[in-house]
PDB file of N, CA and C in Angstrom:
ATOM      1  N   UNK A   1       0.818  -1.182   0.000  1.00  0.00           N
ATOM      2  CA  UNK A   1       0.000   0.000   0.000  1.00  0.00           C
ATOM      3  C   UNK A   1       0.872   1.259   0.000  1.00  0.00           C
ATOM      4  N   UNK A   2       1.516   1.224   0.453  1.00  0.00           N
ATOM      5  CA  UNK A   2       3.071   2.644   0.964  1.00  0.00           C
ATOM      6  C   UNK A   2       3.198   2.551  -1.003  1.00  0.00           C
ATOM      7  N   UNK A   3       3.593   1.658  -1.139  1.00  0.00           N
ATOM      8  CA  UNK A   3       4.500   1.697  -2.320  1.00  0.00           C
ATOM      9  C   UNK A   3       3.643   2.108  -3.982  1.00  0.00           C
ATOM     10  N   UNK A   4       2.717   1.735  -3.337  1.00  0.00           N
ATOM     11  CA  UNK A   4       0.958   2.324  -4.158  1.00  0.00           C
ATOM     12  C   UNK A   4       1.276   3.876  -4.030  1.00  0.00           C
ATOM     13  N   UNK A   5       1.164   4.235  -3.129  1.00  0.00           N
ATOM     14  CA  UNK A   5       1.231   5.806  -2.745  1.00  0.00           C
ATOM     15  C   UNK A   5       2.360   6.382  -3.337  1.00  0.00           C
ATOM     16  N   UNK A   6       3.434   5.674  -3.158  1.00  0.00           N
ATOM     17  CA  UNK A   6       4.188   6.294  -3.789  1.00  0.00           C
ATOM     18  C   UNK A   6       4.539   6.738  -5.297  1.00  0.00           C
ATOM     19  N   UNK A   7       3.814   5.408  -5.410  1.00  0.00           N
ATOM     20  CA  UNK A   7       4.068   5.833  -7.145  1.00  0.00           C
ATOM     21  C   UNK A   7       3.127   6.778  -7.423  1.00  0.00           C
ATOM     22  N   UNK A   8       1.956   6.945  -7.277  1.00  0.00           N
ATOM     23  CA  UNK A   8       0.522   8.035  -7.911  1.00  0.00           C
ATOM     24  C   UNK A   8       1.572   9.533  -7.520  1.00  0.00           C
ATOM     25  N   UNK A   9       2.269   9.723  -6.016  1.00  0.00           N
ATOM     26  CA  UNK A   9       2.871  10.744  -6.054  1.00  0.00           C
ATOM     27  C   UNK A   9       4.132  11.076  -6.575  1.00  0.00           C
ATOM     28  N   UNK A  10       4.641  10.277  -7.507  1.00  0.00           N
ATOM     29  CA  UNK A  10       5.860  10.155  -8.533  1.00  0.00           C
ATOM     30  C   UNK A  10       5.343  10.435  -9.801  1.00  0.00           C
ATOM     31  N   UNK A  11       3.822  10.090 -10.128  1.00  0.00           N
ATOM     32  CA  UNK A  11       3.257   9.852 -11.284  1.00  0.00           C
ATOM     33  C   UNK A  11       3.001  11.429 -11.540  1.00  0.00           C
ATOM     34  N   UNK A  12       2.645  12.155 -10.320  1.00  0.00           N
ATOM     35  CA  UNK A  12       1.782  13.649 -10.310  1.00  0.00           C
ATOM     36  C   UNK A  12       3.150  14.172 -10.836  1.00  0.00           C
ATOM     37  N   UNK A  13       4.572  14.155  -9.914  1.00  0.00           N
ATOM     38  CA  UNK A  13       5.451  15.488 -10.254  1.00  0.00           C
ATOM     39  C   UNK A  13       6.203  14.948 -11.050  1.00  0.00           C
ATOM     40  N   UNK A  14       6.177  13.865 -11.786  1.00  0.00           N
ATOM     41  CA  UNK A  14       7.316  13.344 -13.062  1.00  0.00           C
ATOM     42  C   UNK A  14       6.136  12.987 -14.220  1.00  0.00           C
ATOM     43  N   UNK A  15       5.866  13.929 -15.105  1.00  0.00           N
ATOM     44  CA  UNK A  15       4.531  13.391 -15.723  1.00  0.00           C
ATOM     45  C   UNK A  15       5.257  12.637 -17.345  1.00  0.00           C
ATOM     46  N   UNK A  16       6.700  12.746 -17.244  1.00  0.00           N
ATOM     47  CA  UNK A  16       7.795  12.309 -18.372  1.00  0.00           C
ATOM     48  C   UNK A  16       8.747  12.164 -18.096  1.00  0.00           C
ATOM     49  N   UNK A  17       9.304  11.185 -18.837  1.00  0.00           N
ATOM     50  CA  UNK A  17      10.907  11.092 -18.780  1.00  0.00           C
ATOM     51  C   UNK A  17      11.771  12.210 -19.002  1.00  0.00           C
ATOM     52  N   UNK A  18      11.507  13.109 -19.958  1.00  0.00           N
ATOM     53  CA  UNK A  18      12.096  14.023 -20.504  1.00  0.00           C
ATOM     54  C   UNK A  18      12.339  15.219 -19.126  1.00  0.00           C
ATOM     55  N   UNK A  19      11.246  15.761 -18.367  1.00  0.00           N
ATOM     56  CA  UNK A  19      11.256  15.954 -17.224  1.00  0.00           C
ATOM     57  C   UNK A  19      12.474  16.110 -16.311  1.00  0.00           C
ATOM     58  N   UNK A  20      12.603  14.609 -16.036  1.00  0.00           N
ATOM     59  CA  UNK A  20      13.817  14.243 -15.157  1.00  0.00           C
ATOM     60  C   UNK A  20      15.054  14.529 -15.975  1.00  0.00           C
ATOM     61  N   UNK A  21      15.150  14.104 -17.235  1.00  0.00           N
ATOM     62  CA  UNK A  21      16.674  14.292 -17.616  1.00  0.00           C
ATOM     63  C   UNK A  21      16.603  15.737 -17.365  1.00  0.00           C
ATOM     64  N   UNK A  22      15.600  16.720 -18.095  1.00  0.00           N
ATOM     65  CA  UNK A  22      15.839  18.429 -18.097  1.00  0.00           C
ATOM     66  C   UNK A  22      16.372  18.738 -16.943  1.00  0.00           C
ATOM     67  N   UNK A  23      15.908  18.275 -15.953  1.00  0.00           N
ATOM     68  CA  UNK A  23      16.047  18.849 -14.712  1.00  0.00           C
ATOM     69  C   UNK A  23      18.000  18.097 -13.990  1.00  0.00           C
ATOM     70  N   UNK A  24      18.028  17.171 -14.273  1.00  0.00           N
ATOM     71  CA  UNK A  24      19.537  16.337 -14.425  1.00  0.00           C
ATOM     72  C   UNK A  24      20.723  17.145 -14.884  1.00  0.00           C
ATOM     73  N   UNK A  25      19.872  18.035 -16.705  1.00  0.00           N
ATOM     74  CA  UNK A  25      21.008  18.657 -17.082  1.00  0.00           C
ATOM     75  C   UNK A  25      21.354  19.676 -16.765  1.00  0.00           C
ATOM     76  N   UNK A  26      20.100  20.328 -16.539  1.00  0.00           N
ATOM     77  CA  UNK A  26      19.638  21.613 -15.638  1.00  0.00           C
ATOM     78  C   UNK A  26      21.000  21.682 -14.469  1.00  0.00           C
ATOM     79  N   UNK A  27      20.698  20.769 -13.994  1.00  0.00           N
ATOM     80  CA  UNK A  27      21.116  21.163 -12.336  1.00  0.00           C
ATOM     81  C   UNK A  27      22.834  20.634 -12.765  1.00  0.00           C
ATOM     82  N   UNK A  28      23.247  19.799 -13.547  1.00  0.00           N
ATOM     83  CA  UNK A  28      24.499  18.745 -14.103  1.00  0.00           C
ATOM     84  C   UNK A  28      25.259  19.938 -14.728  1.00  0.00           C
ATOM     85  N   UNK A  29      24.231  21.237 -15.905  1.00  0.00           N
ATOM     86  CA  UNK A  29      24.841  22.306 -16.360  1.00  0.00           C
ATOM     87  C   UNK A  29      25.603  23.536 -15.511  1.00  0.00           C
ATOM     88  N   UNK A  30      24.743  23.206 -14.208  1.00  0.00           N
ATOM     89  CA  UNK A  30      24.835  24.580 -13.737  1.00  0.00           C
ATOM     90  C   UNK A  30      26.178  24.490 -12.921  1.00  0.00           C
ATOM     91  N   UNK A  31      26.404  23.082 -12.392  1.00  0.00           N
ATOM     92  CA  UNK A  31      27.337  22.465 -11.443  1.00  0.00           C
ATOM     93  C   UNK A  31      28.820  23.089 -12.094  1.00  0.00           C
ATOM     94  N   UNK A  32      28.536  22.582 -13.627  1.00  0.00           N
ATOM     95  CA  UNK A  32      30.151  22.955 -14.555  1.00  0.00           C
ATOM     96  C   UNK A  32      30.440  24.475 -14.746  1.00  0.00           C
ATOM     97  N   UNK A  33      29.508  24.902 -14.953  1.00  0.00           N
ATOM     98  CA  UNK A  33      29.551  26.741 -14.926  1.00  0.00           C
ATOM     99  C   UNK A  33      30.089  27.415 -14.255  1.00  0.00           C
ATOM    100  N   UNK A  34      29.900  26.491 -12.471  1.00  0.00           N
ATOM    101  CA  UNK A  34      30.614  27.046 -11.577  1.00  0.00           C
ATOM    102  C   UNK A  34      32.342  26.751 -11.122  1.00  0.00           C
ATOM    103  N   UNK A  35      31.972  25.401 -11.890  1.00  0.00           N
ATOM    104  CA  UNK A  35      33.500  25.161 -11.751  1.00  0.00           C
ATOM    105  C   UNK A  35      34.432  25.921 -12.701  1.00  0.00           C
ATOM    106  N   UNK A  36      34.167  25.667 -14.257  1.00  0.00           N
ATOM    107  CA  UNK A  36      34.827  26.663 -14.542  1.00  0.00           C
ATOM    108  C   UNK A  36      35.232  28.102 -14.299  1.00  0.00           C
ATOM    109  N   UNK A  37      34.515  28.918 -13.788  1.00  0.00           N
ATOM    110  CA  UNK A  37      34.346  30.380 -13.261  1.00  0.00           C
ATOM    111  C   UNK A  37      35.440  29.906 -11.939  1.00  0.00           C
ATOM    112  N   UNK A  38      35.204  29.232 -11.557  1.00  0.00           N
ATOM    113  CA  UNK A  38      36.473  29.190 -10.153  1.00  0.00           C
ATOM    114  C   UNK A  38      37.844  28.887 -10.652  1.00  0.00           C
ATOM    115  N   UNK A  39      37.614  27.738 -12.281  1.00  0.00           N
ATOM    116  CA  UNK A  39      39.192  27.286 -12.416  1.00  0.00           C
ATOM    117  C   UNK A  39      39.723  28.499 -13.367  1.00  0.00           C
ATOM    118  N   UNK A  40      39.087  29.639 -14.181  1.00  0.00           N
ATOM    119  CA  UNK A  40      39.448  30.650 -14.722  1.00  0.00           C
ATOM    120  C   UNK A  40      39.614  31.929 -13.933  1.00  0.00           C
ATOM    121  N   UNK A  41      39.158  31.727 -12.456  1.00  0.00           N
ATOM    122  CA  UNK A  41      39.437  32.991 -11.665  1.00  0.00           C
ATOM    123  C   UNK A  41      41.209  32.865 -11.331  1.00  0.00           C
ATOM    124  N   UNK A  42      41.565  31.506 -11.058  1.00  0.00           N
ATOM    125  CA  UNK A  42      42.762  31.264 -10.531  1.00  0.00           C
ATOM    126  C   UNK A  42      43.499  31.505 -11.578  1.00  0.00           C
ATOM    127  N   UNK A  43      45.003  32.185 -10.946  1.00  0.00           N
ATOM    128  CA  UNK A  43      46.259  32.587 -12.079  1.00  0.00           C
ATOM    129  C   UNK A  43      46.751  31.379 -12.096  1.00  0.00           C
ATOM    130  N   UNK A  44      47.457  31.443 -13.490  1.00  0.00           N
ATOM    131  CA  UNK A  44      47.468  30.203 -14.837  1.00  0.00           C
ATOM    132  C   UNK A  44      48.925  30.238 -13.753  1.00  0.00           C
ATOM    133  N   UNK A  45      49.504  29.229 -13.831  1.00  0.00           N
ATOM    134  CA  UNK A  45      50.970  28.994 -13.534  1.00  0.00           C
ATOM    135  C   UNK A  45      51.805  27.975 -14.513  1.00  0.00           C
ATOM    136  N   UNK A  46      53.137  28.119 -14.739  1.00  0.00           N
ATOM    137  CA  UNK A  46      53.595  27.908 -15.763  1.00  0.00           C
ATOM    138  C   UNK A  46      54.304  26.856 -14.945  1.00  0.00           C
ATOM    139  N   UNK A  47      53.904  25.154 -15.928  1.00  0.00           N
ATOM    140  CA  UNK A  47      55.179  24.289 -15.193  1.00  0.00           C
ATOM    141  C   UNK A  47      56.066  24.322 -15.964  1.00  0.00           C
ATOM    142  N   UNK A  48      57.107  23.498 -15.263  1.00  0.00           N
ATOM    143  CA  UNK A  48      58.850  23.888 -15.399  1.00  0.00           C
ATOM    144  C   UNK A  48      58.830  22.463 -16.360  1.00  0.00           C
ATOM    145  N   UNK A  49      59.228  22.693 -17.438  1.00  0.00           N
ATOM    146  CA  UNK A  49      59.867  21.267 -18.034  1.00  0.00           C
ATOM    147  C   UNK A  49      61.426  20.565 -17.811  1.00  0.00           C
ATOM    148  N   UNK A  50      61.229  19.694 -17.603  1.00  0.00           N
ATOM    149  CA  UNK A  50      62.526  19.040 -16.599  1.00  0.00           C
ATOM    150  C   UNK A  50      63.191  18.098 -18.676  1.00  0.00           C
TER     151      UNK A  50
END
C-alpha cells in the first residue's frame, strides 16, 4: 500500500521522462559553470619542463 502511494505521487510530479533528464542537465549544467568560473578565476601557472 506505501508503495501504491508512492508511485501516484511520482506519477503527479514526473509526468515524463524528458522531465527528469531536463532537470539532471539543468542542475548537471549549472554544477560545470561554476567550476569553470572558479578554475578561470585562478592565475594560470607555468610548469617547469625538466
Amino acid at each position: 500500500m506505501v508503495v501504491a502511494k508512492m508511485k501516484l505521487k511520482l506519477k503527479k510530479k514526473w509526468t515524463t521522462g524528458e522531465t527528469a533528464l531536463k532537470r539532471f542537465n539543468t542542475g548537471f549544467l549549472k554544477h560545470t559553470d561554476k567550476r569553470q568560473i572558479r578554475n578561470s578565476s585562478q592565475p594560470q601557472v607555468a610548469k617547469k619542463r625538466n
